[in-house]
Protein backbone atom coordinates (compact mmCIF):
# COMPACT_ATOMS: atom_id res chain seq x y z
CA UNK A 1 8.85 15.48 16.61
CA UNK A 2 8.50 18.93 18.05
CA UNK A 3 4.73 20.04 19.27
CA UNK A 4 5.32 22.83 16.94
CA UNK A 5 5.94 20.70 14.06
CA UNK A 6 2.87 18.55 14.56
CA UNK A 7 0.36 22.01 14.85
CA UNK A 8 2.47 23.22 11.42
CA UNK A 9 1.52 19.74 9.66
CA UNK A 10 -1.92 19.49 11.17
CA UNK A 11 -2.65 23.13 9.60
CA UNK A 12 -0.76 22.42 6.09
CA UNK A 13 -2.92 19.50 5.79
CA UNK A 14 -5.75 21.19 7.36
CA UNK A 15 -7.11 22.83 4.23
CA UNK A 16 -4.42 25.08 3.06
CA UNK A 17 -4.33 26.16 -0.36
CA UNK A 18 -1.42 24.15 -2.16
CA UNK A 19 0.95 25.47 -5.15
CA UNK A 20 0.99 24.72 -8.46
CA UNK A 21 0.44 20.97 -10.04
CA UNK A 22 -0.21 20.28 -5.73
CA UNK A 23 -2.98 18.62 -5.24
CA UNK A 24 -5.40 19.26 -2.79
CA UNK A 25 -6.70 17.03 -0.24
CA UNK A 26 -9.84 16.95 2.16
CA UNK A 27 -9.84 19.31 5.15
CA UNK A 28 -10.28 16.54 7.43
CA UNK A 29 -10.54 12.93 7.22
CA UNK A 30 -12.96 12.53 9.58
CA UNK A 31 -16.02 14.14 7.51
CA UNK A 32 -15.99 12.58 5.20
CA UNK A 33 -18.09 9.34 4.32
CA UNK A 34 -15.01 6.87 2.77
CA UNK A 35 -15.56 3.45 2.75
CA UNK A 36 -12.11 2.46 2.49
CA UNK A 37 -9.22 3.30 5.20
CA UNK A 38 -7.27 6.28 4.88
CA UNK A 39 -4.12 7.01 6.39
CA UNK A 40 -2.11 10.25 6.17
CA UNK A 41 1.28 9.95 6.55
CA UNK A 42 4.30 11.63 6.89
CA UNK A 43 7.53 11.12 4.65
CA UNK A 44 8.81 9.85 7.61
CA UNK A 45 6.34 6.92 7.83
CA UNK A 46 4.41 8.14 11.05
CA UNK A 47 0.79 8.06 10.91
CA UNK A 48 -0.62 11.74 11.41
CA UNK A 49 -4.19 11.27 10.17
CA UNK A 50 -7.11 8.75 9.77
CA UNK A 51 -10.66 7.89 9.18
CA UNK A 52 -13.04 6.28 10.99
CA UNK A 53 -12.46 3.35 8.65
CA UNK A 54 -8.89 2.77 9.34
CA UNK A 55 -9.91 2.44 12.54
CA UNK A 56 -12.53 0.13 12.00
CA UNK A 57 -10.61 -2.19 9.95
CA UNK A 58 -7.68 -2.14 12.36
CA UNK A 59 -10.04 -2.07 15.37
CA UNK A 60 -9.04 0.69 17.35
CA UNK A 61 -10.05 4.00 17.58
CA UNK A 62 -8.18 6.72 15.00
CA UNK A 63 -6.80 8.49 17.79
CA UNK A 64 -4.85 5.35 18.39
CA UNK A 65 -3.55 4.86 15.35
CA UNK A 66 -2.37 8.71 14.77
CA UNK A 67 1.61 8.67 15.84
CA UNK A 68 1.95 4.66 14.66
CA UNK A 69 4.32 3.82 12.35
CA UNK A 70 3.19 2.67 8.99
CA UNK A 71 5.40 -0.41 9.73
CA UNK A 72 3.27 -1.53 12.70
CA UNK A 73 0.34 -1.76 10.28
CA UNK A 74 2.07 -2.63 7.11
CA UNK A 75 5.11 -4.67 8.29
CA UNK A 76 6.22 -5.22 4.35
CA UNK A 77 6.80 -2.09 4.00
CA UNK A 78 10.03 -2.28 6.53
CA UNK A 79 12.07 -3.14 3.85
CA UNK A 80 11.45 -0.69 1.61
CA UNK A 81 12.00 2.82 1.89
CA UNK A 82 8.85 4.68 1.72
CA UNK A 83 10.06 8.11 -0.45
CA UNK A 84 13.03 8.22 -2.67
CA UNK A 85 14.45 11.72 -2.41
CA UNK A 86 11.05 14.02 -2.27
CA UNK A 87 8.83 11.73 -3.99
CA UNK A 88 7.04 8.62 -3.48
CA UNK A 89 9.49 5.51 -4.21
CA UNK A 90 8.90 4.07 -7.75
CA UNK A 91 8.14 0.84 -6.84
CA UNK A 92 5.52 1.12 -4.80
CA UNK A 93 3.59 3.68 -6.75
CA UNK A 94 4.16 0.19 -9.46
CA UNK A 95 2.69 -2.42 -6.24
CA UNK A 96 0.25 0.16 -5.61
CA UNK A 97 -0.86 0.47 -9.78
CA UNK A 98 -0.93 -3.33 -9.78
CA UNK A 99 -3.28 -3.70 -7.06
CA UNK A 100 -0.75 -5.81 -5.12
CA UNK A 101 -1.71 -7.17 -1.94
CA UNK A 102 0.11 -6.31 1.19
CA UNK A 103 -0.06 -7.87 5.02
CA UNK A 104 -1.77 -5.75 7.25
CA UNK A 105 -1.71 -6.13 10.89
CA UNK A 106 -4.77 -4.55 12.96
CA UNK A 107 -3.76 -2.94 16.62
CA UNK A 108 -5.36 -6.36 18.41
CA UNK A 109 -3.03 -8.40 16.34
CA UNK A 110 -5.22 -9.67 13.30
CA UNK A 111 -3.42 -10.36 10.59
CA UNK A 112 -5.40 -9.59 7.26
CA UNK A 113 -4.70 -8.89 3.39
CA UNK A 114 -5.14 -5.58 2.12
CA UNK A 115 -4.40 -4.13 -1.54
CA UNK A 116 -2.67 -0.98 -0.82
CA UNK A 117 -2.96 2.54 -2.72
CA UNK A 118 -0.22 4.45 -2.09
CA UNK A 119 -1.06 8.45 -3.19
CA UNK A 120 1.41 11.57 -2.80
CA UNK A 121 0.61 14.62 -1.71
CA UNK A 122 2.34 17.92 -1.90
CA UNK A 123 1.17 21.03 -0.15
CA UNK A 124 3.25 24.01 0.50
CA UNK A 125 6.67 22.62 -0.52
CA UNK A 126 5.70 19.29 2.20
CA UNK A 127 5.20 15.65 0.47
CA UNK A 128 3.09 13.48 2.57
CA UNK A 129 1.76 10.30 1.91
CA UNK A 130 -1.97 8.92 1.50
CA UNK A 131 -2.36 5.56 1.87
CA UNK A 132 -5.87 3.77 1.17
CA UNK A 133 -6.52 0.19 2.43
CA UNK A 134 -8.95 -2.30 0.90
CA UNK A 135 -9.48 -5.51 2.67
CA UNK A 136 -9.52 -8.20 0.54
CA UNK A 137 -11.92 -10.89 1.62
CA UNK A 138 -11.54 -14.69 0.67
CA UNK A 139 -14.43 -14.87 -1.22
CA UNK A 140 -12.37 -11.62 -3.61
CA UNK A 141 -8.92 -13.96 -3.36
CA UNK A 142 -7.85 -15.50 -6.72
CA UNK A 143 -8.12 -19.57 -6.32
């Protein structure tokens, strides 16, 4: 990916007003206050955006994870294809309605269980991909 093509996302996603039935998203993931991890993704799968939660629950600093590849973080996902044509693939916007839990590795190698929200955003004719993590915690686990 082209320096070019990284400043042209960073300033789509950056705030840019979006066409109609787009939604919009924040202008930056960092100011906001989310308790959950958020990643921003491209259709391609690479990470181009995060908060500081992602990169507390994957213990590493955001910078670090921004040019991952979902895969490295969600390694289920490798089997799937993330987008079918220009939209989000059907079946995981159905995982992602049923709350269905994914494993989720952290950058030091921790191996966790997340339920996984998978949201798609368009803005200026570009899909990209929102993905929220929730940690689920043994004490939230169904016996």
């Amino acid at each position: 990916m082209k320096v070019a093509n990284v400043e042209y996302i960073a300033s789509i996603v950056g705030g840019a007003k979006t066409g109609a039935g787009a939604r919009s998203q924040p202008e930056n993931l960092q100011s906001g206050e989310d308790p959950y991890a958020v990643l921003m993704i491209c259709d391609n799968g690479i990470i181009f955006e995060c908060n500081n939660a992602a990169g507390d629950l994957l213990d590493c600093k955001p910078s670090k994870l921004t040019w991952q590849h979902i895969y490295s973080i969600l390694p289920q996902l490798a089997d799937m294809s993330l987008m079918r044509g220009d939209h989000l693939n059907p079946h995981l916007r159905f995982l992602s309605r049923l709350g269905y839990t994914f494993e989720t590795v952290g950058m030091t190698g921790a191996h966790f269980v997340s339920t996984v929200f998978f949201n798609e955003i368009e803005t200026l004719g570009r899909h990209f991909l929102r993905i929220i993590l929730r940690p689920v915690f043994p004490s939230q686990a169904l016996a």
